[in-house]
C-alpha atoms as a PDB file:
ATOM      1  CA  UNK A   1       0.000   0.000   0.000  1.00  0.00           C
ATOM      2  CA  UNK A   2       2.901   2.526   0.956  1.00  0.00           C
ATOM      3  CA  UNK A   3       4.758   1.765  -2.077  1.00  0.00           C
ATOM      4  CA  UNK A   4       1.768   2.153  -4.485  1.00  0.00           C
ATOM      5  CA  UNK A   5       0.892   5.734  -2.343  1.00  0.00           C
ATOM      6  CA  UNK A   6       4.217   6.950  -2.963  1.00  0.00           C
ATOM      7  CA  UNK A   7       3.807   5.661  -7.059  1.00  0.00           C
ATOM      8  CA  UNK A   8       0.600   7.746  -6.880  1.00  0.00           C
ATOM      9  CA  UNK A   9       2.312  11.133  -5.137  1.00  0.00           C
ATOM     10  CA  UNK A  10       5.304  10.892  -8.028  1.00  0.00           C
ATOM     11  CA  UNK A  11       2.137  10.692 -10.997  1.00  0.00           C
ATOM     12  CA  UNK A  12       0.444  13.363  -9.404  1.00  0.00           C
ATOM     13  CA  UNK A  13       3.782  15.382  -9.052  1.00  0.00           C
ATOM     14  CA  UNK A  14       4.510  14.865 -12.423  1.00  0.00           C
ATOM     15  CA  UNK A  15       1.041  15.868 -14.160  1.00  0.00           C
ATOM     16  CA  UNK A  16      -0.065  18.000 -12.240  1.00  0.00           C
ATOM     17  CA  UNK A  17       2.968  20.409 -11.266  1.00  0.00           C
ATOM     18  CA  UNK A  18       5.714  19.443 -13.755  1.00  0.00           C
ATOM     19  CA  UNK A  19       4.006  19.065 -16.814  1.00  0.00           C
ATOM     20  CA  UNK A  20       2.216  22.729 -16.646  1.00  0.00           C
ATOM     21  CA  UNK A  21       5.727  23.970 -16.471  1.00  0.00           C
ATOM     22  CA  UNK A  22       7.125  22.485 -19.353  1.00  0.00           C
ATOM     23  CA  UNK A  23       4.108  23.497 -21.541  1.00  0.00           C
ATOM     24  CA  UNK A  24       4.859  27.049 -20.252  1.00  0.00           C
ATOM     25  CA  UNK A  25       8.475  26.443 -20.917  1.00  0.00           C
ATOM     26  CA  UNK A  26       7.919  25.183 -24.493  1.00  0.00           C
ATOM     27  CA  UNK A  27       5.673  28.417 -25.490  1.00  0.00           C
ATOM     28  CA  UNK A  28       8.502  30.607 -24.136  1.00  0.00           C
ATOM     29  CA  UNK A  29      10.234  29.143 -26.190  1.00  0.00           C
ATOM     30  CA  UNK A  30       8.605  29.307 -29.281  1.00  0.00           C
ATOM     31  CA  UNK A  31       7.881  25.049 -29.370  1.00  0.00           C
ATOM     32  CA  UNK A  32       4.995  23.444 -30.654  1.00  0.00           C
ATOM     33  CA  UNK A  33       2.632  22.450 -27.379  1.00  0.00           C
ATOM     34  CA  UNK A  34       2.508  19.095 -28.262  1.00  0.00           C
ATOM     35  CA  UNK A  35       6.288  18.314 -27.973  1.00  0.00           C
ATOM     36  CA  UNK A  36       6.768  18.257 -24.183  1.00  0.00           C
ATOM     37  CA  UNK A  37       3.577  16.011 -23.575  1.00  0.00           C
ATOM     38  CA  UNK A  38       4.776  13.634 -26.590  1.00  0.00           C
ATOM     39  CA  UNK A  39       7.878  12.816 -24.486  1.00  0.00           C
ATOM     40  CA  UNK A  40       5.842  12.808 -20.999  1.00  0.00           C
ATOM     41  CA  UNK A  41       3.828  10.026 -22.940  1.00  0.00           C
ATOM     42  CA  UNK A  42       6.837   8.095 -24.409  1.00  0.00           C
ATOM     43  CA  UNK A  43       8.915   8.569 -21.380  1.00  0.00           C
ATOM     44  CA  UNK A  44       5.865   6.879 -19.341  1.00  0.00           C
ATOM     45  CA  UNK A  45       5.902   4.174 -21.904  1.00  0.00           C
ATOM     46  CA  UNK A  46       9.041   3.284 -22.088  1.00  0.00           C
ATOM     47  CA  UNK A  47       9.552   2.772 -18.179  1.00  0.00           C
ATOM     48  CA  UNK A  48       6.008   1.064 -18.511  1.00  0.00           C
ATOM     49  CA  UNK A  49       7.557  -1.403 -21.010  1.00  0.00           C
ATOM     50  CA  UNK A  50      10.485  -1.619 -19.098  1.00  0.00           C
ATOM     51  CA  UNK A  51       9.001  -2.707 -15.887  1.00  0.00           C
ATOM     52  CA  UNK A  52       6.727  -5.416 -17.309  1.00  0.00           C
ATOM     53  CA  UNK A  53       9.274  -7.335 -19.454  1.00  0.00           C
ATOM     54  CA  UNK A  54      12.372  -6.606 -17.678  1.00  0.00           C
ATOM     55  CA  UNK A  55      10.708  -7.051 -14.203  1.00  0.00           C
ATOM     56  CA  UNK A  56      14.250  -5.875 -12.172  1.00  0.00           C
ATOM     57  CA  UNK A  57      12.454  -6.803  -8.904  1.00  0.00           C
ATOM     58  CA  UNK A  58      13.409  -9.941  -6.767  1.00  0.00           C
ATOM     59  CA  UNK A  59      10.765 -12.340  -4.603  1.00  0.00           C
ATOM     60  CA  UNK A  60      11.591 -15.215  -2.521  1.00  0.00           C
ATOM     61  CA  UNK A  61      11.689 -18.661  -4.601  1.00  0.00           C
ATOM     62  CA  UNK A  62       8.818 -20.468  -3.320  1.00  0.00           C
ATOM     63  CA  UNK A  63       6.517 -17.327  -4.139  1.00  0.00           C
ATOM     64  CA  UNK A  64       6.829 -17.693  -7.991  1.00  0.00           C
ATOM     65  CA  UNK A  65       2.801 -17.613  -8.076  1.00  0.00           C
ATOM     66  CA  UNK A  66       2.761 -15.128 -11.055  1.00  0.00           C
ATOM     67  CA  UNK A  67       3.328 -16.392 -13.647  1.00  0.00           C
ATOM     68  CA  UNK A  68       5.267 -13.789 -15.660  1.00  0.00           C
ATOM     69  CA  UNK A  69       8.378 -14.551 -13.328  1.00  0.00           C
ATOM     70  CA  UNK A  70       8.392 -17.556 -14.681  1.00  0.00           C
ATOM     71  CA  UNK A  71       8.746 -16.246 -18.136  1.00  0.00           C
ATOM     72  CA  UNK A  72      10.425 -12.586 -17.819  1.00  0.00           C
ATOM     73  CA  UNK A  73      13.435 -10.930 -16.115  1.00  0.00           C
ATOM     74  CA  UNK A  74      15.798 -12.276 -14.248  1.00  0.00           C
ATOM     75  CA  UNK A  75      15.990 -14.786 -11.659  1.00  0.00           C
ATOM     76  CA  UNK A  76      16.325 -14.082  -8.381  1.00  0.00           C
END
């Protein structure tokens, strides 16, 4: 639960603080609008993707009950 609060804190962070800044940022600079939320939505991706086929995390051997472990990442 604490670790999916804190996940939700960092989104919220991101969309609703950071990402207003950058769109300010890009107009300043004379940047189409859509450029800073085309890499907010490919960065987002790409660590999606990452996660779910790398899977970097470790669990203990006996609780292999998912069965992308068996399939993905490495072993722990």
């Amino acid at each position: 639960m604490l670790l999916g609060m804190g996940a939700g804190i960092r989104l919220g962070a991101t969309f609703f603080d950071l990402s207003p800044e950058s769109i300010e940022f890009a107009q300043s600079q004379s940047w189409n609008i859509r450029s800073p939320l085309v890499v907010l939505v490919l960065g987002f991706l790409v660590f999606y993707i990452a996660e779910r086929t790398l899977i970097l995390h470790a669990c203990l051997e006996g609780d292999r009950s998912n069965e992308a472990h068996r399939r993905f990442g490495r072993r722990a």
